[in-house]
PDB file of N, CA and C in Angstrom:
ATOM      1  N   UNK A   1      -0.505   3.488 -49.896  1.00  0.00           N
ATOM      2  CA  UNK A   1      -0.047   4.611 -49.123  1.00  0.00           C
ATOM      3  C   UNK A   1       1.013   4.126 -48.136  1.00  0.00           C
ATOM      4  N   UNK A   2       2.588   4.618 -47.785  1.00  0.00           N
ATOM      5  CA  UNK A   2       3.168   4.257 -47.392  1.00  0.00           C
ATOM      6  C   UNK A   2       3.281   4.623 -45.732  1.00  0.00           C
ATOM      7  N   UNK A   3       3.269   4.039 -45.122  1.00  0.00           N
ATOM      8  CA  UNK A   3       2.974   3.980 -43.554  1.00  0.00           C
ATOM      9  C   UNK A   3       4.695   4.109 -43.471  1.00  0.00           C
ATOM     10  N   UNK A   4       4.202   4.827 -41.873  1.00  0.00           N
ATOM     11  CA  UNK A   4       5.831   4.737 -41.162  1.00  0.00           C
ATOM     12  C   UNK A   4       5.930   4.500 -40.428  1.00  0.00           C
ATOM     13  N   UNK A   5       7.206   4.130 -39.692  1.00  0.00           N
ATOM     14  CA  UNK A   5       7.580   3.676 -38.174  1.00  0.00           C
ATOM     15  C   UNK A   5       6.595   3.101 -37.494  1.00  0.00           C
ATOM     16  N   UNK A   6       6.020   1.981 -36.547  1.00  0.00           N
ATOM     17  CA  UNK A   6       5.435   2.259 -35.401  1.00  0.00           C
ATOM     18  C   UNK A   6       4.131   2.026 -35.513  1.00  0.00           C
ATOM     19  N   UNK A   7       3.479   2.116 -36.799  1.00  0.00           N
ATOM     20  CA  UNK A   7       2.249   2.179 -37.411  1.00  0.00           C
ATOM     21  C   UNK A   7       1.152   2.403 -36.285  1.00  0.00           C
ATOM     22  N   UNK A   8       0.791   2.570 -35.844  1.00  0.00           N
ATOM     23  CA  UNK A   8      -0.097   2.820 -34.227  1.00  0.00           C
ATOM     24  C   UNK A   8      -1.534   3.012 -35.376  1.00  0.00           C
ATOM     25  N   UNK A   9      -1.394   3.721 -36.636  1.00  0.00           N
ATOM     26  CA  UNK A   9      -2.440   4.044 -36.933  1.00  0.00           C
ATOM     27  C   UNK A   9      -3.333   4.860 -36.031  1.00  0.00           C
ATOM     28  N   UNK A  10      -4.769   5.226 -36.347  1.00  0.00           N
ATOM     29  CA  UNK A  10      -5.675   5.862 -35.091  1.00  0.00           C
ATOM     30  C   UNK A  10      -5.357   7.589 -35.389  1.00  0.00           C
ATOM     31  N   UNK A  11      -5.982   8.026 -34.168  1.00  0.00           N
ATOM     32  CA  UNK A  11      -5.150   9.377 -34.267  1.00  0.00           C
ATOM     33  C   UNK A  11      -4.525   9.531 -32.669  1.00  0.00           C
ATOM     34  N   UNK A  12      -3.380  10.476 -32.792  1.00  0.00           N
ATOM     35  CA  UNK A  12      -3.202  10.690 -31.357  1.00  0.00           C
ATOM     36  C   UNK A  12      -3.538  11.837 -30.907  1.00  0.00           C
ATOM     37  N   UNK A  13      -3.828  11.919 -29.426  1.00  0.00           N
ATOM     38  CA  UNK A  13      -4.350  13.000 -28.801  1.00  0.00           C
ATOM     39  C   UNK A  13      -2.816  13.927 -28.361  1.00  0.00           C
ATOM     40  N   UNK A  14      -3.006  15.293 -28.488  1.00  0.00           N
ATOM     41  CA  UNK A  14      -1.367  15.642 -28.149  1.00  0.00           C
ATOM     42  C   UNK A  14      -1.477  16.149 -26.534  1.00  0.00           C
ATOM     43  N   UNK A  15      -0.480  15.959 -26.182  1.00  0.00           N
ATOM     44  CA  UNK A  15      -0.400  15.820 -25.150  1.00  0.00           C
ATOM     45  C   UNK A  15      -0.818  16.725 -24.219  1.00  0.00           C
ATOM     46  N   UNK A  16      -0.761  17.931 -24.316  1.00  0.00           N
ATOM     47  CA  UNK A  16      -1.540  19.224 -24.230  1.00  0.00           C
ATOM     48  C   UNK A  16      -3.041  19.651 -23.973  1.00  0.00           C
ATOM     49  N   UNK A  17      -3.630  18.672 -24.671  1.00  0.00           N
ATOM     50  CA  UNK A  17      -5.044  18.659 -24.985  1.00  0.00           C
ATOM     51  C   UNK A  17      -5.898  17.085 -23.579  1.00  0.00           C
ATOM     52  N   UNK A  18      -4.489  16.234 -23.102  1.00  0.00           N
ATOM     53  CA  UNK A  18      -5.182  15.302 -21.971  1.00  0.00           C
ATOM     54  C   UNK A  18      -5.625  15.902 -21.139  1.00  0.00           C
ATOM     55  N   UNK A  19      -6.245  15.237 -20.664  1.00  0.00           N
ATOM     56  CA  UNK A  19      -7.171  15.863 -19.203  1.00  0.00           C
ATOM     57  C   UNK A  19      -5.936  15.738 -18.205  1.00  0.00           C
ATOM     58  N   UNK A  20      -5.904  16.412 -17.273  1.00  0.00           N
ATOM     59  CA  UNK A  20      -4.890  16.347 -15.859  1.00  0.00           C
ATOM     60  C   UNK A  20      -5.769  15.911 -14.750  1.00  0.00           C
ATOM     61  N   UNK A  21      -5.068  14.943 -14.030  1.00  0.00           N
ATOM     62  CA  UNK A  21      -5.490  14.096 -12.599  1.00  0.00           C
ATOM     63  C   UNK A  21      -5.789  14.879 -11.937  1.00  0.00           C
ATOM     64  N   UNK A  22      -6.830  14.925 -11.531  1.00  0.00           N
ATOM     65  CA  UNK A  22      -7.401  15.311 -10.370  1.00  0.00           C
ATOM     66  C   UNK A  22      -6.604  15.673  -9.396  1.00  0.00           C
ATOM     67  N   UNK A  23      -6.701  16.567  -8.009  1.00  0.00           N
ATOM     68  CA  UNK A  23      -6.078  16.324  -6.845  1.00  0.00           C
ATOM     69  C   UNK A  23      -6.230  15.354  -6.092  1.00  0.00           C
ATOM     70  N   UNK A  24      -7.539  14.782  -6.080  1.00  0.00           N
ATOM     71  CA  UNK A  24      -7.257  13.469  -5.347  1.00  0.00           C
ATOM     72  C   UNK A  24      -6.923  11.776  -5.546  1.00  0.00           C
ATOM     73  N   UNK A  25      -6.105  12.556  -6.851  1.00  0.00           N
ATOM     74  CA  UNK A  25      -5.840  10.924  -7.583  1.00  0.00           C
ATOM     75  C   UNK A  25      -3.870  11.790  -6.805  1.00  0.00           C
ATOM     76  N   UNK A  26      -3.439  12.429  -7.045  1.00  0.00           N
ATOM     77  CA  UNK A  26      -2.348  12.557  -6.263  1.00  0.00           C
ATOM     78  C   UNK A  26      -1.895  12.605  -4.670  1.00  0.00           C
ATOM     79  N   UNK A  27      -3.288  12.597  -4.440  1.00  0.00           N
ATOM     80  CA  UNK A  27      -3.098  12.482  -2.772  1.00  0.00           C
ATOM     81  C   UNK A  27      -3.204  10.975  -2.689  1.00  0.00           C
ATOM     82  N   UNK A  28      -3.928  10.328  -3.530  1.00  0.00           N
ATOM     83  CA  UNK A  28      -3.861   9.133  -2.893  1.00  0.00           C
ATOM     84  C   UNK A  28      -2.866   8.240  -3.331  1.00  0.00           C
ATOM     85  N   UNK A  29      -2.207   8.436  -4.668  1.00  0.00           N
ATOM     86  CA  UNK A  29      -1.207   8.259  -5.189  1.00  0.00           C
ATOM     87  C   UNK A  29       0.360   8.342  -3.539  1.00  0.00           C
ATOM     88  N   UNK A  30      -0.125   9.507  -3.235  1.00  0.00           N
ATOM     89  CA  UNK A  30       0.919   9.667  -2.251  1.00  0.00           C
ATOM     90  C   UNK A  30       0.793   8.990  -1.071  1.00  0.00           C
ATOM     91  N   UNK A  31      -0.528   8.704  -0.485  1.00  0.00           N
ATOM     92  CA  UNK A  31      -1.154   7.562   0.259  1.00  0.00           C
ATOM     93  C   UNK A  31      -0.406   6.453   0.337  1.00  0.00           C
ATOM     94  N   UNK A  32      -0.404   5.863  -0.764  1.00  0.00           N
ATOM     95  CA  UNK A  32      -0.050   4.671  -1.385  1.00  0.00           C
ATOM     96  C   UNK A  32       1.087   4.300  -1.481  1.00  0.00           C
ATOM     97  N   UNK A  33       1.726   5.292  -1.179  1.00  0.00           N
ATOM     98  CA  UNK A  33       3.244   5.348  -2.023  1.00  0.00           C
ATOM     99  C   UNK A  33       4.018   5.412  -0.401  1.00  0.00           C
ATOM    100  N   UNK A  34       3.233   5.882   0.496  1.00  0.00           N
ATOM    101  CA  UNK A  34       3.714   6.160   1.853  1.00  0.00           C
ATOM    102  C   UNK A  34       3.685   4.445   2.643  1.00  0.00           C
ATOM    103  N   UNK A  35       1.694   4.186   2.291  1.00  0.00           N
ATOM    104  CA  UNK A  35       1.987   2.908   2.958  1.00  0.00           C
ATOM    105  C   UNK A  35       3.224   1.623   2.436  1.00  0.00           C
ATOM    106  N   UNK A  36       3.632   1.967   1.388  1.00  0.00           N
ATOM    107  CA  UNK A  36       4.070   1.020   0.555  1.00  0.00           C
ATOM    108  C   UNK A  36       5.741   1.132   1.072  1.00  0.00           C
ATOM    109  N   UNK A  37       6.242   2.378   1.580  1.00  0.00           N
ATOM    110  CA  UNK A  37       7.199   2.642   2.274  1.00  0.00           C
ATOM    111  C   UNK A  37       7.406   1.510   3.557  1.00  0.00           C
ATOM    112  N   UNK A  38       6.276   2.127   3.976  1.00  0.00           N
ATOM    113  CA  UNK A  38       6.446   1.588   5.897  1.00  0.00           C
ATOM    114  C   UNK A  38       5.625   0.006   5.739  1.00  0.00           C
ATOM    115  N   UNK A  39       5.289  -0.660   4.750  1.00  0.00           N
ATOM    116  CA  UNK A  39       5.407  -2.059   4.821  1.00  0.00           C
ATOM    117  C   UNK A  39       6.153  -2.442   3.897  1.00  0.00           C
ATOM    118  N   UNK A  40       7.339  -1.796   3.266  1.00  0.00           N
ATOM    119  CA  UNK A  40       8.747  -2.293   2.965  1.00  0.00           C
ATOM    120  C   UNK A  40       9.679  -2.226   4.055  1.00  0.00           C
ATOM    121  N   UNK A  41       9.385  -1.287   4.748  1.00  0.00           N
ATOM    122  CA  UNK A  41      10.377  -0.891   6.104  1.00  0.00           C
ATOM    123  C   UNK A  41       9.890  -2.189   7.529  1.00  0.00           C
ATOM    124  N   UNK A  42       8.990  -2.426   7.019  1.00  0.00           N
ATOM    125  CA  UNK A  42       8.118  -3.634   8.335  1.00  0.00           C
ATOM    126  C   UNK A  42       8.882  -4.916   7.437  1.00  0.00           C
ATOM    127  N   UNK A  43       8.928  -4.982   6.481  1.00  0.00           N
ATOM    128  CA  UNK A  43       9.177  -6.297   6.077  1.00  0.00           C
ATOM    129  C   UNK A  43      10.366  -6.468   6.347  1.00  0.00           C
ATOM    130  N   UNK A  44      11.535  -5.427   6.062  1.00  0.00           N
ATOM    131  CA  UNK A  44      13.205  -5.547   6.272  1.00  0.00           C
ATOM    132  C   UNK A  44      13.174  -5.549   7.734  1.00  0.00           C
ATOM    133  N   UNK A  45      12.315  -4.721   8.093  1.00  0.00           N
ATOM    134  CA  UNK A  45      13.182  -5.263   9.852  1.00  0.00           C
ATOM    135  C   UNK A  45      13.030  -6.793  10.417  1.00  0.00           C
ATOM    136  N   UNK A  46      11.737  -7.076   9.655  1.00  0.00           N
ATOM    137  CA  UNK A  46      10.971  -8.306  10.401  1.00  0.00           C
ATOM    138  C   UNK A  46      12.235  -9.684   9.532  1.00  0.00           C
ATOM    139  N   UNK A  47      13.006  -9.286   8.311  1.00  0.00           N
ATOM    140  CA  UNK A  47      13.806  -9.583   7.954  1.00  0.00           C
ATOM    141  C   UNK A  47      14.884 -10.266   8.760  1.00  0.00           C
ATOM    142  N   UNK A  48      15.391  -9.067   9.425  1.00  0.00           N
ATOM    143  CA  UNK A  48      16.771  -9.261   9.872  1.00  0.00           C
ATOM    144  C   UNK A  48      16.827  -9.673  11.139  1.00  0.00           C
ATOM    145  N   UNK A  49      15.505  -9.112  11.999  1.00  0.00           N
ATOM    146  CA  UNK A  49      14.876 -10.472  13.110  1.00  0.00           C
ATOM    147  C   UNK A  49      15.092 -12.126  12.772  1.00  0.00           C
ATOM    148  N   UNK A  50      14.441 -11.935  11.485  1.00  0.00           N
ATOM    149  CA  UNK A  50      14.521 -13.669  11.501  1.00  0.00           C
ATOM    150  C   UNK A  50      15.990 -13.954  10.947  1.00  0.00           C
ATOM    151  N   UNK A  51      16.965 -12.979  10.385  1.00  0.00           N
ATOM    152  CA  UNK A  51      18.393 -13.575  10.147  1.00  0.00           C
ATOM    153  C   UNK A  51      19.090 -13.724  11.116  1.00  0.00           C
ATOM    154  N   UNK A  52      18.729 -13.007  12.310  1.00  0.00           N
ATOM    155  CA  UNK A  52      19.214 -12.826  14.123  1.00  0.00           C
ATOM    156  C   UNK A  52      19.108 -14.287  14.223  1.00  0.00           C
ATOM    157  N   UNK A  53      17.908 -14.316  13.874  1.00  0.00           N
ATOM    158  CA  UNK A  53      17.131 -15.695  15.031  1.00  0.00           C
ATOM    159  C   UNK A  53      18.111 -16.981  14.169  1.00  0.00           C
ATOM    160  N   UNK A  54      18.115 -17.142  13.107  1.00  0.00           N
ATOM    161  CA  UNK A  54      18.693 -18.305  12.630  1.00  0.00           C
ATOM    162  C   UNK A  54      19.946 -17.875  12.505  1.00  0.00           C
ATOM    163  N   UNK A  55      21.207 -17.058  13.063  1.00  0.00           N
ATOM    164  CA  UNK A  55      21.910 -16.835  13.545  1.00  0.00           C
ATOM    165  C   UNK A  55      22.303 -17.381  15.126  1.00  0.00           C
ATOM    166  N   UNK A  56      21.401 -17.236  15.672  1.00  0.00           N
ATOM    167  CA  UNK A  56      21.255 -17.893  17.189  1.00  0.00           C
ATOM    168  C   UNK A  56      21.535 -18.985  18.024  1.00  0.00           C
ATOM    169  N   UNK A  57      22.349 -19.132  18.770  1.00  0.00           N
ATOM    170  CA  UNK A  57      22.290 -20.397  19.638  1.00  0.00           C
ATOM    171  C   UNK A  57      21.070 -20.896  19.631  1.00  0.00           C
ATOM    172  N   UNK A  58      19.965 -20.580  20.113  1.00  0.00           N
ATOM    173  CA  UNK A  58      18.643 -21.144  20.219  1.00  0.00           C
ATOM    174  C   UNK A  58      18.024 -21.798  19.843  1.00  0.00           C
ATOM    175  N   UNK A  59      18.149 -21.463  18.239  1.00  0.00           N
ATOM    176  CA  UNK A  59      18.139 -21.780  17.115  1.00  0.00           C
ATOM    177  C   UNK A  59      18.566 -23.081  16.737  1.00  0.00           C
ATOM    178  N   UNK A  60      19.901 -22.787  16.584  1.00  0.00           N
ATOM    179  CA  UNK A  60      21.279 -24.185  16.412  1.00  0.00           C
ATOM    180  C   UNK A  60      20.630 -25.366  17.482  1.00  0.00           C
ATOM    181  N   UNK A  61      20.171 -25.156  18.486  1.00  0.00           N
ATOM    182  CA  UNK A  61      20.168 -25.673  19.272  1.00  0.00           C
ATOM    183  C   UNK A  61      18.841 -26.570  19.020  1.00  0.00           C
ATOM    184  N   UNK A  62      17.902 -26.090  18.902  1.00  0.00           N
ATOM    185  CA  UNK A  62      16.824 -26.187  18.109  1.00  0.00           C
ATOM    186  C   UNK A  62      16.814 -27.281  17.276  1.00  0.00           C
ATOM    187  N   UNK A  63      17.186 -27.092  16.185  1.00  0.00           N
ATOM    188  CA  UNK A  63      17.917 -27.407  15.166  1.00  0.00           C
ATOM    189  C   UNK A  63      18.227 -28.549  15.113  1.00  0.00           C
ATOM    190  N   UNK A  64      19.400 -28.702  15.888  1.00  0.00           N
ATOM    191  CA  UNK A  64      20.387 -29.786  16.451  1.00  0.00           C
ATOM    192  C   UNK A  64      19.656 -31.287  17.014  1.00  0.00           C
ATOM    193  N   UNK A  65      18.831 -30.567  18.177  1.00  0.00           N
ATOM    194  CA  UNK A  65      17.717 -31.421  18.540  1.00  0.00           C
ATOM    195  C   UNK A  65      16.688 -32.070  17.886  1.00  0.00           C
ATOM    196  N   UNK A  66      15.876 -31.529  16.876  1.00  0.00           N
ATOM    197  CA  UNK A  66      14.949 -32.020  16.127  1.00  0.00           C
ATOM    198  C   UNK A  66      15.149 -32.940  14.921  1.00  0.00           C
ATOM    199  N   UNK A  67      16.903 -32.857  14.611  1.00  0.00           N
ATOM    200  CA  UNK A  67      17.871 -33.569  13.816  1.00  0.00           C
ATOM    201  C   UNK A  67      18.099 -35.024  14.746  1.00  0.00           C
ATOM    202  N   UNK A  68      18.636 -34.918  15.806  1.00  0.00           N
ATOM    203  CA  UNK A  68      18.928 -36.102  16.891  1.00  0.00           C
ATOM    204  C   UNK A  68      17.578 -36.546  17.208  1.00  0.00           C
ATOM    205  N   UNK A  69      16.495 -35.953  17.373  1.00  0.00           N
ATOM    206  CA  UNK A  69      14.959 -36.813  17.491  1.00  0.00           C
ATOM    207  C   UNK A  69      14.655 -37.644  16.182  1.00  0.00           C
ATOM    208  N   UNK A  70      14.980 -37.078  15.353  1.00  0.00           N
ATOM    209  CA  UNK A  70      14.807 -37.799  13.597  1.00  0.00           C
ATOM    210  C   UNK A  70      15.536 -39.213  13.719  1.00  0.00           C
ATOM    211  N   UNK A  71      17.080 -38.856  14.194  1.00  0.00           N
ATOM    212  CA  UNK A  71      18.503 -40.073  13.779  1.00  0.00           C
ATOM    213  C   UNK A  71      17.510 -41.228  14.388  1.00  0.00           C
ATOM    214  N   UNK A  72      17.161 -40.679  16.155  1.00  0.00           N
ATOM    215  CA  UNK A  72      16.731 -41.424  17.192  1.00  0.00           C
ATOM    216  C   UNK A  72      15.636 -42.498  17.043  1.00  0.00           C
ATOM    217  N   UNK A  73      14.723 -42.019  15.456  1.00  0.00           N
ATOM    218  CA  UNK A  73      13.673 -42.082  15.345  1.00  0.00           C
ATOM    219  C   UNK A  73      14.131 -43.330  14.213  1.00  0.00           C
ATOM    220  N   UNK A  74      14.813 -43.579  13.303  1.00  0.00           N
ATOM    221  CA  UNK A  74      15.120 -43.865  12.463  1.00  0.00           C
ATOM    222  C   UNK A  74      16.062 -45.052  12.919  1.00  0.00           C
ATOM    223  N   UNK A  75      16.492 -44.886  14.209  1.00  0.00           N
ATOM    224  CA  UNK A  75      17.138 -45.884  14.882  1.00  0.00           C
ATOM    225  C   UNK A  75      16.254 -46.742  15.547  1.00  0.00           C
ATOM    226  N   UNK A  76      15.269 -46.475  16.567  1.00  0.00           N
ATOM    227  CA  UNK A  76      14.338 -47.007  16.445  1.00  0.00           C
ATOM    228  C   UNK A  76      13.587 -48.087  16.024  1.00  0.00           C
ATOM    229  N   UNK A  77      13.471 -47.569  14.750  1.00  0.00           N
ATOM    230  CA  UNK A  77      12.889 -48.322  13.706  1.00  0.00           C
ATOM    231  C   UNK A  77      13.540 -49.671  13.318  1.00  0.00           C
ATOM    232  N   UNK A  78      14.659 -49.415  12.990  1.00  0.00           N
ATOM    233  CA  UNK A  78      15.530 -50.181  12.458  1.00  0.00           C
ATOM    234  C   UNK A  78      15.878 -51.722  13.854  1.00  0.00           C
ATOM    235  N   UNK A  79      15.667 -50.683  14.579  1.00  0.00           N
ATOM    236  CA  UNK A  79      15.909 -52.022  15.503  1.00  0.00           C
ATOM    237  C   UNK A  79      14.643 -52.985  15.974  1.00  0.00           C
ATOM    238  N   UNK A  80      13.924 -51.842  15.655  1.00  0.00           N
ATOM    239  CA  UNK A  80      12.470 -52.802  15.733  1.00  0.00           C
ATOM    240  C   UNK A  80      12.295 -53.643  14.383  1.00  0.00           C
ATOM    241  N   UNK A  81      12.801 -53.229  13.219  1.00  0.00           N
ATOM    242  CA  UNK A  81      12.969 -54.134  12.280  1.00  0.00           C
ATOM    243  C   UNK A  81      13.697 -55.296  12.364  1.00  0.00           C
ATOM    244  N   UNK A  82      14.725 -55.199  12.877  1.00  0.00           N
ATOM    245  CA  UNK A  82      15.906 -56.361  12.825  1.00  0.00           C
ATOM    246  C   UNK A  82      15.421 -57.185  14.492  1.00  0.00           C
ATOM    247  N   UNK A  83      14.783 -57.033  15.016  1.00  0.00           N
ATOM    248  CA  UNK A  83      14.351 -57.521  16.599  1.00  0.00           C
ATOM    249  C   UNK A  83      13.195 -58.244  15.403  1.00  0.00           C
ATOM    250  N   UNK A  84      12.297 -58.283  14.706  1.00  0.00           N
ATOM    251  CA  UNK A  84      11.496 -59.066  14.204  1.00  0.00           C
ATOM    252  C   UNK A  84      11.927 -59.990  13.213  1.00  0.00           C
ATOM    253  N   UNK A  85      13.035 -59.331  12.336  1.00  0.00           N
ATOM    254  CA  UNK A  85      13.476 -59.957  11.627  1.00  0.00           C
ATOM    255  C   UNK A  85      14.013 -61.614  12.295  1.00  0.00           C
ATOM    256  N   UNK A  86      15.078 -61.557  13.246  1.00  0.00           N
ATOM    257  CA  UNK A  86      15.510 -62.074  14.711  1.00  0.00           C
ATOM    258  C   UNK A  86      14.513 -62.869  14.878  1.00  0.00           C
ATOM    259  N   UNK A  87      13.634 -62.800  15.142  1.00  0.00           N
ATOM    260  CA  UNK A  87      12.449 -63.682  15.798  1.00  0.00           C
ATOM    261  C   UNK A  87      12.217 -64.560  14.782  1.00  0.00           C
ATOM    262  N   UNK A  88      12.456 -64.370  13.337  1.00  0.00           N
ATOM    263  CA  UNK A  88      12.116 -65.761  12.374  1.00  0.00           C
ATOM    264  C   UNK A  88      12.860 -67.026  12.280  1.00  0.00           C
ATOM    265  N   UNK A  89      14.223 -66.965  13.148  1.00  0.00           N
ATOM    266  CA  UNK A  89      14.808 -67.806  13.333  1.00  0.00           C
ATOM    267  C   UNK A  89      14.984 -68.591  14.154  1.00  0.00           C
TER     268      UNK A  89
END
């Protein structure tokens, strides 16, 4: 027997004959759809706060400093290496 397209086989229910959602599957649907708004809208602002902030002198500054504590740190070292090294001779 020759099958067509799609073969799904089964039978289908027509569309006419589904049950319809409840009202409170659309209220909460809309619930959902609201909170999902205003913590997309919380996330973009809280966004562009933090593109402010790393925009910022404060920031840079920040930044700048915790970079020069690293060099400082690394310098440091090195001289405490070569001050021992020094001492074997």
């Amino acid at each position: 027997m020759p099958r067509g397209r799609g073969g799904g086989g089964g039978r289908q229910v027509p569309a006419s004959s589904a049950p319809l959602a409840s009202p409170s599957y659309y209220e909460t649907v809309g619930q959902l759809q609201q909170a999902l708004r205003e913590s997309e809208k919380k996330r973009f602002d809280l966004e562009d706060k933090l593109y402010e902030y790393n925009k910022s002198d404060k920031f840079r500054a920040k930044l700048k400093c915790a970079k020069l504590k690293k060099y400082l740190k690394e310098i440091c070292e090195s001289e405490r290496r070569a001050h021992l090294r020094n001492q074997g001779y």
